[in-house]
N, C-alpha and C. Protein backbone atom coordinates (compact mmCIF):
# COMPACT_ATOMS: atom_id res chain seq x y z
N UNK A 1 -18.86 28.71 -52.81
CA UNK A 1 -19.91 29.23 -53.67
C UNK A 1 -21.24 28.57 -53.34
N UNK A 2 -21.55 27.27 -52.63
CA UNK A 2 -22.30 26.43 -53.09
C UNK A 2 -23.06 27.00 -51.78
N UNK A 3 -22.46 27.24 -51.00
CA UNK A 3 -23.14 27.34 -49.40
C UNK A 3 -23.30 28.86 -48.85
N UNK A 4 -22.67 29.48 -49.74
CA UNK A 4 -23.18 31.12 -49.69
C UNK A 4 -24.63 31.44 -49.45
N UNK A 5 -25.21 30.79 -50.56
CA UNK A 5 -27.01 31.20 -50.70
C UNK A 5 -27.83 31.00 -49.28
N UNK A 6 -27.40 29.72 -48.21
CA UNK A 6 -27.71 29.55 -47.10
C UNK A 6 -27.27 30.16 -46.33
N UNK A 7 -25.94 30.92 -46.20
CA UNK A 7 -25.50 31.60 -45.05
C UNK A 7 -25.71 32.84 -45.25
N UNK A 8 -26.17 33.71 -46.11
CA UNK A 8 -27.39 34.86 -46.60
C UNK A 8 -27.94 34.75 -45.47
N UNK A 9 -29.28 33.38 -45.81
CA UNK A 9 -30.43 33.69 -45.55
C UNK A 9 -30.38 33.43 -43.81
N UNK A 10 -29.23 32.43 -42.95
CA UNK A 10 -29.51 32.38 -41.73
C UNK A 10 -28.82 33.32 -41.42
N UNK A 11 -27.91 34.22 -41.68
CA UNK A 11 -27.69 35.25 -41.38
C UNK A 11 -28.07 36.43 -41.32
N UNK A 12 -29.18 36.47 -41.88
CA UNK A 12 -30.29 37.31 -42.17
C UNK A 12 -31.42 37.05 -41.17
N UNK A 13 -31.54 35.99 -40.97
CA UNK A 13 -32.59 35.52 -39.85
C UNK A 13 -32.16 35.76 -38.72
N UNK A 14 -31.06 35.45 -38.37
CA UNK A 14 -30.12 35.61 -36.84
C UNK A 14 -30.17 37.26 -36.57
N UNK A 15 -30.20 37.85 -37.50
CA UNK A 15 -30.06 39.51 -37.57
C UNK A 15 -31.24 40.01 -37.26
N UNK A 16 -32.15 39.11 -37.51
CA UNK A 16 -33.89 39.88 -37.33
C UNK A 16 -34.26 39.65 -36.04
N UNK A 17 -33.76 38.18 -35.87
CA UNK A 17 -33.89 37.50 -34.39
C UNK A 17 -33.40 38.75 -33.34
N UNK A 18 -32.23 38.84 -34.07
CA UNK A 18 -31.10 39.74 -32.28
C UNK A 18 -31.92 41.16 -32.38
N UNK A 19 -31.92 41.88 -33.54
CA UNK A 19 -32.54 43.22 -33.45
C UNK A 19 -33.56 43.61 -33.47
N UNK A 20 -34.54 43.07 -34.10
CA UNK A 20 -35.98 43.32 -34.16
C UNK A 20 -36.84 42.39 -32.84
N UNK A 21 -35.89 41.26 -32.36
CA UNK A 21 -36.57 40.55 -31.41
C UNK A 21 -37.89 40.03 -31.76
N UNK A 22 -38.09 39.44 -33.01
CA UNK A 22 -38.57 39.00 -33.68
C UNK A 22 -38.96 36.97 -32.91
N UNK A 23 -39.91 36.34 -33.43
CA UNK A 23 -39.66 35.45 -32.75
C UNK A 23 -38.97 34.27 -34.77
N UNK A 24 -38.32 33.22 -34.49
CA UNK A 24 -38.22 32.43 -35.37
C UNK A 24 -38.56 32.29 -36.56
N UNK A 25 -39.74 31.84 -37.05
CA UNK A 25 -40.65 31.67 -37.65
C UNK A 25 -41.14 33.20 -38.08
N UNK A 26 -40.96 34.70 -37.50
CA UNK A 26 -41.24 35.18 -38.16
C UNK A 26 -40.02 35.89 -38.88
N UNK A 27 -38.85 35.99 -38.18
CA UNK A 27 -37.58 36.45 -38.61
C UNK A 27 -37.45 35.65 -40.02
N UNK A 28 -37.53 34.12 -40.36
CA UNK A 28 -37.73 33.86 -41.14
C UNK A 28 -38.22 33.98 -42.52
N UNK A 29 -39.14 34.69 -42.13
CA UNK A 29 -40.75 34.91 -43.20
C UNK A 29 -40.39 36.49 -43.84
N UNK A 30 -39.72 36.97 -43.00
CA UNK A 30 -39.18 38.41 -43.40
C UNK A 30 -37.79 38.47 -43.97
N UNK A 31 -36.71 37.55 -43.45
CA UNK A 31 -35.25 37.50 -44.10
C UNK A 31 -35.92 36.68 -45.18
N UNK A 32 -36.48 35.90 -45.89
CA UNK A 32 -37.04 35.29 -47.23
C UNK A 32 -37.60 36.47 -47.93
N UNK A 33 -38.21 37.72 -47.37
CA UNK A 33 -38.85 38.79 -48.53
C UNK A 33 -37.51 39.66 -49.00
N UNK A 34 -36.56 39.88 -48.45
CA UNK A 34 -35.17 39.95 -48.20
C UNK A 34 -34.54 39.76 -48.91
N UNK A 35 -34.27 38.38 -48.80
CA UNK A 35 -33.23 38.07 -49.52
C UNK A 35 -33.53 37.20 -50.96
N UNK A 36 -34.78 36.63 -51.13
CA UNK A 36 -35.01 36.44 -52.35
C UNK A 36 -34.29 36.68 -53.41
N UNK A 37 -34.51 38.34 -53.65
CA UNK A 37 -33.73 38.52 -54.87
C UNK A 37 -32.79 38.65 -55.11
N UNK A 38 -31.74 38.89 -53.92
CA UNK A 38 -30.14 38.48 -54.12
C UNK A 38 -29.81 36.74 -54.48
N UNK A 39 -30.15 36.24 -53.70
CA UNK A 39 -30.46 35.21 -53.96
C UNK A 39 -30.79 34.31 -55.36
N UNK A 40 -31.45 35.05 -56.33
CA UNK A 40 -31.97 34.81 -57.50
C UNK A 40 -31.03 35.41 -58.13
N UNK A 41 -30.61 36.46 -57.75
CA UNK A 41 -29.74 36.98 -59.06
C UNK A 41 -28.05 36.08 -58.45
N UNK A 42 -27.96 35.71 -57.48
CA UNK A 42 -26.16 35.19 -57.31
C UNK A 42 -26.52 33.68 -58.34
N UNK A 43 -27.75 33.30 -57.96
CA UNK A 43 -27.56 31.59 -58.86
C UNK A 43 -27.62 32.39 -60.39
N UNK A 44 -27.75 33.15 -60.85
CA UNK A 44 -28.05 33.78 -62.40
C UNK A 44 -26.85 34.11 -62.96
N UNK A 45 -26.21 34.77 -61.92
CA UNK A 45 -24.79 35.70 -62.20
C UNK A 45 -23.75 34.56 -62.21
N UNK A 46 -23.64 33.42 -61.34
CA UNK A 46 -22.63 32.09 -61.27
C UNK A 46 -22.76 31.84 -62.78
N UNK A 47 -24.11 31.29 -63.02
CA UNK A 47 -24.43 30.21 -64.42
C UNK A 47 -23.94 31.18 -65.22
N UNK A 48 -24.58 32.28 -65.54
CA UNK A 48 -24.42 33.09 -66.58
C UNK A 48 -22.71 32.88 -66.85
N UNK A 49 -21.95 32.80 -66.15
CA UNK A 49 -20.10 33.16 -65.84
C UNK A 49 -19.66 31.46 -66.47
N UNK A 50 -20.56 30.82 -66.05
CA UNK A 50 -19.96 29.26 -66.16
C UNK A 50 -20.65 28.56 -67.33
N UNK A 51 -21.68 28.97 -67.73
CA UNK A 51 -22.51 28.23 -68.57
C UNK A 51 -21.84 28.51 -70.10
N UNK A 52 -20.96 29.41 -70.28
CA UNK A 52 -20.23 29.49 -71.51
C UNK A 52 -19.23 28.87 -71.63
N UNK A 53 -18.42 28.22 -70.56
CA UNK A 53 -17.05 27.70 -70.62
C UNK A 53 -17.69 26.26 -70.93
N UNK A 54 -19.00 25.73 -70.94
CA UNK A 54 -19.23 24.55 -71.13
C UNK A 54 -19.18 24.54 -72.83
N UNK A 55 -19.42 25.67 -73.45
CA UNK A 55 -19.20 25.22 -74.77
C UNK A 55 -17.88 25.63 -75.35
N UNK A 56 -17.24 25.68 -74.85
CA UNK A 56 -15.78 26.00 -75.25
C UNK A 56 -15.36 25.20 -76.13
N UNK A 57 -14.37 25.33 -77.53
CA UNK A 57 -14.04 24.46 -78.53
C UNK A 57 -13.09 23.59 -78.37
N UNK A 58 -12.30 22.53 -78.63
CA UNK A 58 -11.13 22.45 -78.58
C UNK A 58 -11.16 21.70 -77.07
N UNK A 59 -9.68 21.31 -77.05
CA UNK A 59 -9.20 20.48 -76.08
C UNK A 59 -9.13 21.28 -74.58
N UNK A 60 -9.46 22.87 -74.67
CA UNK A 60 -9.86 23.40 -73.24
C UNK A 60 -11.25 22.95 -73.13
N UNK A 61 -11.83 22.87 -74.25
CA UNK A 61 -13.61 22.79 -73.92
C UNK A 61 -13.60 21.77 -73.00
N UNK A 62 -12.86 20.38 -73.44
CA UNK A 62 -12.91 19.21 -73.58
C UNK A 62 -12.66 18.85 -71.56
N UNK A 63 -11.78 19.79 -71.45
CA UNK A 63 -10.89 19.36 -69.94
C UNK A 63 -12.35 20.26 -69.11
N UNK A 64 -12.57 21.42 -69.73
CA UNK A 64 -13.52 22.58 -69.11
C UNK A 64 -14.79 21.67 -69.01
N UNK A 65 -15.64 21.03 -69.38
CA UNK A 65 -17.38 21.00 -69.55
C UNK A 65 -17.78 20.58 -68.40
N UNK A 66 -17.02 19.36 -68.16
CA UNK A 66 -17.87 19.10 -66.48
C UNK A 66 -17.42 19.84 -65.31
N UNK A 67 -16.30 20.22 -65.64
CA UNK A 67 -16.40 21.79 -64.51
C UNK A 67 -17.40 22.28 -64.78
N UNK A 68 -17.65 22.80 -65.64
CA UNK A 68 -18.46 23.83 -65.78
C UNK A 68 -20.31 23.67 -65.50
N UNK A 69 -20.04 22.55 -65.91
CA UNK A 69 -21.88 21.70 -65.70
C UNK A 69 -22.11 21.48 -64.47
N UNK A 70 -20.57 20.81 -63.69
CA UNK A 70 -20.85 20.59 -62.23
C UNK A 70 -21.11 21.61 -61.35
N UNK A 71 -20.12 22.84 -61.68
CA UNK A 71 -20.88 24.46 -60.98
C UNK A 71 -22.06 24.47 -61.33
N UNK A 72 -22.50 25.05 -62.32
CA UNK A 72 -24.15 25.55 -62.55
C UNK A 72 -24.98 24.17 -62.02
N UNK A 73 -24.78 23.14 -61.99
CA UNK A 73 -25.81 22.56 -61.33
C UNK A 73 -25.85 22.80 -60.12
N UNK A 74 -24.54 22.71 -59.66
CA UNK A 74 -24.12 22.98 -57.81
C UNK A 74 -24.75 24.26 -57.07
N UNK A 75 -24.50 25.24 -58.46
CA UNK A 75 -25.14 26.46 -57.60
C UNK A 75 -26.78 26.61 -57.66
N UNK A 76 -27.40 26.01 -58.74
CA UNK A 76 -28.62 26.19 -59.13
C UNK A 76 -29.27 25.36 -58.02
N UNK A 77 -28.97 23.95 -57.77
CA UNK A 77 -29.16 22.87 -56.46
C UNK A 77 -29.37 24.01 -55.14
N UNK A 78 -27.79 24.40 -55.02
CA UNK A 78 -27.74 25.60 -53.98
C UNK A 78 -29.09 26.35 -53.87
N UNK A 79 -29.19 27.12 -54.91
CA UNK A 79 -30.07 28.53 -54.96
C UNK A 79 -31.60 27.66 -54.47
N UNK A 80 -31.64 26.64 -54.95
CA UNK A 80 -32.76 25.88 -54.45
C UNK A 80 -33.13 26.13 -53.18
N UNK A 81 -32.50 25.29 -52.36
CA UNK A 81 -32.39 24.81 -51.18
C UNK A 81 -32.26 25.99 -50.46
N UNK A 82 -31.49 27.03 -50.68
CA UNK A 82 -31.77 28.32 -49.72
C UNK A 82 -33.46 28.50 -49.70
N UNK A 83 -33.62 29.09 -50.96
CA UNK A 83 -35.32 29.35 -50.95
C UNK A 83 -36.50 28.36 -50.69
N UNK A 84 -35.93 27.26 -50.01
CA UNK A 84 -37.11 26.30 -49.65
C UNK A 84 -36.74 25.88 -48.42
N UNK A 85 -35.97 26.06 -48.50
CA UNK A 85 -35.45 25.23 -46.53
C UNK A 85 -35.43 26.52 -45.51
């Protein structure tokens, strides 16, 4: 899950590179107008899925929360780092 958001975006770049013959730097600049908003919506759609099991009642809550905190941070970290690196 965590490393999806990056292999999007160089896969997206590698694709502009081979077909458009694009040079680096601009394959880049164009797989980022791209993929942005998938991108935005996969870190939205994770949390949204995980961010409820953190309040769960009871002795599942209890075993559940830092799962659940450790995903949404992991993917949100993730979603970062695609869109800036």
């Amino acid at each position: 899950i965590v490393v999806d958001d990056a292999i999007i975006v160089i896969e997206n770049v590698e694709r502009l590179m081979s077909q458009e013959g694009l040079s680096p730097r601009e394959a880049s600049f164009k797989a980022m107008e791209e993929v942005t908003g998938p991108v935005i919506a996969i870190v939205l759609v994770l949390s949204a899925v995980f961010i409820p099991v953190a309040f769960l009642g009871g002795l599942s809550g209890q075993m559940y929360q830092q799962f659940a905190i450790t995903i949404v941070v992991s993917v949100i970290i993730s979603g970062v780092v695609a869109l800036t690196l």
